[in-house]
C-alpha atoms as a PDB file:
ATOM      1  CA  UNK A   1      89.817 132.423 107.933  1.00  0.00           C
ATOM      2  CA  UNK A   2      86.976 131.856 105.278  1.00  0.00           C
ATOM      3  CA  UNK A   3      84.807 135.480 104.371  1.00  0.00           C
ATOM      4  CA  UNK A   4      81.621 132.910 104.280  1.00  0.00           C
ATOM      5  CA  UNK A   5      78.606 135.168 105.730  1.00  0.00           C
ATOM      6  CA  UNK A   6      76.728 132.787 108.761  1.00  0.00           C
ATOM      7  CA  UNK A   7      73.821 133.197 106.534  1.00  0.00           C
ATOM      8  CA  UNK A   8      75.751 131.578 103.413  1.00  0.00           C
ATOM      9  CA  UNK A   9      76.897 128.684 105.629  1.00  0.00           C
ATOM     10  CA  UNK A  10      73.269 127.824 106.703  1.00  0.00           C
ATOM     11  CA  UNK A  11      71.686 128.442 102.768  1.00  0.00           C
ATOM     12  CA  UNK A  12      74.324 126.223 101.848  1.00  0.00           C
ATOM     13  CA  UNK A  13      73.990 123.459 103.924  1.00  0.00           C
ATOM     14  CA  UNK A  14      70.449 123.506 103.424  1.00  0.00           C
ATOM     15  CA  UNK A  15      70.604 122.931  99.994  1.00  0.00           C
ATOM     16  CA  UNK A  16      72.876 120.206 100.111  1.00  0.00           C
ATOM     17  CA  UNK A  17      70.805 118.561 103.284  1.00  0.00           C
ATOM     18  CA  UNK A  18      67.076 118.656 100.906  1.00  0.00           C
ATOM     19  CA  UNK A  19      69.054 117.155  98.021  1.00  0.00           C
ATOM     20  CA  UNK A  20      70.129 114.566 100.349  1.00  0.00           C
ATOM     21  CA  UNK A  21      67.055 113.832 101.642  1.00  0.00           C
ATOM     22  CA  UNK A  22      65.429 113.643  98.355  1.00  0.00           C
ATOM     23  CA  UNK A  23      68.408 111.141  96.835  1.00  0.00           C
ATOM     24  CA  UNK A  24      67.694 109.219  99.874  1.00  0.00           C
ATOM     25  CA  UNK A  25      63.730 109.632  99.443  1.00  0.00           C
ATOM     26  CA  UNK A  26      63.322 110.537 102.659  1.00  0.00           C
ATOM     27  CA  UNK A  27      60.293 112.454 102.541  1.00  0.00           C
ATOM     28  CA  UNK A  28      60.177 113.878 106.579  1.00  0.00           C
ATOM     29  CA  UNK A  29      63.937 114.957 105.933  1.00  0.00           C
ATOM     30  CA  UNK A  30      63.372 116.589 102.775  1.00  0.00           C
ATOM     31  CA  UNK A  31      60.433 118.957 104.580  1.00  0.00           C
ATOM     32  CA  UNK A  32      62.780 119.681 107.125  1.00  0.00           C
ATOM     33  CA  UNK A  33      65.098 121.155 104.131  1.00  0.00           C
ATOM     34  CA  UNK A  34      62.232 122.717 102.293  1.00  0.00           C
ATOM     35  CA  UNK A  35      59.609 125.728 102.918  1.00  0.00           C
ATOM     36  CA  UNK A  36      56.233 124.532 103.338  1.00  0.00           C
ATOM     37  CA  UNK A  37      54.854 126.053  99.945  1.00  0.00           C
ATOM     38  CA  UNK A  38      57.468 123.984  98.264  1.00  0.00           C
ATOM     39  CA  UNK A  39      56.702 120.329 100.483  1.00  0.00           C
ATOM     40  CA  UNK A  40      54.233 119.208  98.132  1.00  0.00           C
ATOM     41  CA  UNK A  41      52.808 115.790  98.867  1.00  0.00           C
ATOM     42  CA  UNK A  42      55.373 112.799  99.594  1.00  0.00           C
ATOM     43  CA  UNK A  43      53.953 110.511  97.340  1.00  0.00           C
ATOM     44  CA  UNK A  44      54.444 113.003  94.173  1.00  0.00           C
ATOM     45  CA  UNK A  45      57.411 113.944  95.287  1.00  0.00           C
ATOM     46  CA  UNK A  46      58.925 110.238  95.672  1.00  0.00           C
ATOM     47  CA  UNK A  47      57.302 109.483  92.661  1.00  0.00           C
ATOM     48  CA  UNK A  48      59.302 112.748  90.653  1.00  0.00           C
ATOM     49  CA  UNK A  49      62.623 111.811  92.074  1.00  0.00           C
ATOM     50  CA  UNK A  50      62.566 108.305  91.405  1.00  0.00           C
ATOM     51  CA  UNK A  51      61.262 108.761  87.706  1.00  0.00           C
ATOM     52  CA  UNK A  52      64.101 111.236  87.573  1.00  0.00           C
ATOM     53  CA  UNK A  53      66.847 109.115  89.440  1.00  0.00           C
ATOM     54  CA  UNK A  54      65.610 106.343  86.556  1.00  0.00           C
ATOM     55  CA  UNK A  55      66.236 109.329  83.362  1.00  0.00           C
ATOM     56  CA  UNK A  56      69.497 111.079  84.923  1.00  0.00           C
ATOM     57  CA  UNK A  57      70.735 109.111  88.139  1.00  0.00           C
ATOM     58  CA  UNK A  58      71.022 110.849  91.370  1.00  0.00           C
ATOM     59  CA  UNK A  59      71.554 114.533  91.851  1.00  0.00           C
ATOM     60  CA  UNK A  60      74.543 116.211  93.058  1.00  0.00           C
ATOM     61  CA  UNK A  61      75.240 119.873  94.606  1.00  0.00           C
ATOM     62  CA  UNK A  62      78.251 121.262  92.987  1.00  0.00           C
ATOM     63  CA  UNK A  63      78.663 125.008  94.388  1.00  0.00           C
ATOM     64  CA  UNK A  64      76.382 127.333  96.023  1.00  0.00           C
ATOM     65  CA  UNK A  65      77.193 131.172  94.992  1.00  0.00           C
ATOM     66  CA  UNK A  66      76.000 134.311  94.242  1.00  0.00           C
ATOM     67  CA  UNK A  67      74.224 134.737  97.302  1.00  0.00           C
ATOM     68  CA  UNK A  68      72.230 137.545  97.920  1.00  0.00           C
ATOM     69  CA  UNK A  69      70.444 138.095 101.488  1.00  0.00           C
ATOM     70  CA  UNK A  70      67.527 140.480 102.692  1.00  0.00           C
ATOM     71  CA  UNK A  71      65.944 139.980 105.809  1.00  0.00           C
ATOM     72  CA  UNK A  72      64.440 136.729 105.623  1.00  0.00           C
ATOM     73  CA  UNK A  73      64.729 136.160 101.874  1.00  0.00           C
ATOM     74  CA  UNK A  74      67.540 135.018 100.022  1.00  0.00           C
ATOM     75  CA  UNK A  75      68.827 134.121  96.614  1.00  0.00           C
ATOM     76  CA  UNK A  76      71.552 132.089  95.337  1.00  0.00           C
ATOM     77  CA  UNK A  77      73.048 130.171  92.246  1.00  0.00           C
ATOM     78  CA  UNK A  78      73.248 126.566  92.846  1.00  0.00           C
ATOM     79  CA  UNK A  79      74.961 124.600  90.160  1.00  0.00           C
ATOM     80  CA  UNK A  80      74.325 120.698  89.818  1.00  0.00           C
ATOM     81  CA  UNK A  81      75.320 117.873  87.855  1.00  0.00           C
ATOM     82  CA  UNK A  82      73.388 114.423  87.464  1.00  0.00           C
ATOM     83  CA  UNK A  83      75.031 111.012  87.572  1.00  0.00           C
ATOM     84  CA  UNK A  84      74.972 109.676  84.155  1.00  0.00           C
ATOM     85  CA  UNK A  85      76.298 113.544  83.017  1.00  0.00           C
ATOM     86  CA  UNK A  86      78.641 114.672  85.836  1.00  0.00           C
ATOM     87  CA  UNK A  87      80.148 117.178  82.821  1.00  0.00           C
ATOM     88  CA  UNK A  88      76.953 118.738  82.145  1.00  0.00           C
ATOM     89  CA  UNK A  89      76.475 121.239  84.986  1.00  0.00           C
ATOM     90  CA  UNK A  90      73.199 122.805  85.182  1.00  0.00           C
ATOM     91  CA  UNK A  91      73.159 126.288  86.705  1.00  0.00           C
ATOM     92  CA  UNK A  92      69.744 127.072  88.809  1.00  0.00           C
ATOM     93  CA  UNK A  93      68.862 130.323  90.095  1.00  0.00           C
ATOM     94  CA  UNK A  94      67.217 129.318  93.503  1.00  0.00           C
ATOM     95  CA  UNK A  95      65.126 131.185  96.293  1.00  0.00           C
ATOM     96  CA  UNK A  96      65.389 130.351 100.060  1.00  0.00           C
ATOM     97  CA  UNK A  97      63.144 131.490 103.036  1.00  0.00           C
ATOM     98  CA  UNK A  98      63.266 131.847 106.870  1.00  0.00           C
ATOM     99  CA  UNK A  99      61.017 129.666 108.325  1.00  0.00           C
ATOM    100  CA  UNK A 100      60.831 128.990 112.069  1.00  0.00           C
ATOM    101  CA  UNK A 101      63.927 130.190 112.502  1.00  0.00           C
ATOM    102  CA  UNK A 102      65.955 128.372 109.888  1.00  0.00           C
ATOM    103  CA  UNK A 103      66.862 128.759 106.590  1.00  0.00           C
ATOM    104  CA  UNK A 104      64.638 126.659 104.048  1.00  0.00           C
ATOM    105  CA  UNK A 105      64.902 125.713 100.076  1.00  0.00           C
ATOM    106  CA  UNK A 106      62.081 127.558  98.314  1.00  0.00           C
ATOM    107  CA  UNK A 107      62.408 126.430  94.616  1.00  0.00           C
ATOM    108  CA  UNK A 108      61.918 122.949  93.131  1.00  0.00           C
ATOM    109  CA  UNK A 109      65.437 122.717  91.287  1.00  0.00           C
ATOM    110  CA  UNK A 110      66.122 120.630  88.450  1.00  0.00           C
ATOM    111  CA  UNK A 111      64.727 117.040  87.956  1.00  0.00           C
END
C-alpha cells in the first residue's frame, strides 16, 4: 500500500497533466492544469514553449517531492530534465493552489 497523501496524488498529476499540455501546445488544456494568475495569454505562452522546445527539446517531469500542504496552498519540488540533456536534471521549487475545487500549478517552471 503506497503512504502517498490524496493531496500528493492530485499535485502530482497536475503537474505532469500542464507539462503535457504545454509539450502538446494545447493552450485550453494547459489552463485547465494551471491557476488563473499563472494562464497568461495563449499566444505568449505557445510562443515561449516552442522557442524553448527549439533551445532544449521537450520537457519532461521526473519526480514530484517534498510536498508540503496547508489548506489550499501547497509546495513541492519538481525535478525535470529537457530532451537534448536528459542528465541534467533541474530541480524547481514550485507552488500549487486550490482552485474550483482542484488542485492547480501556480509557478511558471523552467523553460
Amino acid at each position: 500500500q503506497s503512504d502517498v497523501q490524496p493531496d500528493e496524488a492530485d499535485i502530482g498529476r497536475v503537474t505532469v497533466g500542464q507539462n503535457d499540455a504545454l509539450q502538446r501546445e494545447d493552450y485550453a488544456d494547459f489552463q485547465s492544469f494551471t491557476c488563473v494568475a499563472q494562464q497568461g495569454s495563449e499566444s505568449q505562452v505557445l510562443a515561449d514553449q516552442r522557442q524553448s522546445k527549439a533551445d532544449k527539446g521537450a520537457r519532461i517531469v521526473d519526480n514530484v517531492t517534498r510536498f508540503a500542504v496547508t489548506g489550499d496552498r501547497a509546495t513541492a519540488e519538481v525535478v525535470y530534465h529537457f530532451e537534448r540533456s536528459t542528465d541534467a536534471k533541474v530541480s524547481v521549487p514550485m507552488t500549487f493552489i486550490r482552485e474550483n475545487g482542484g488542485w492547480t500549478v501556480c509557478s511558471p517552471g523552467p523553460r
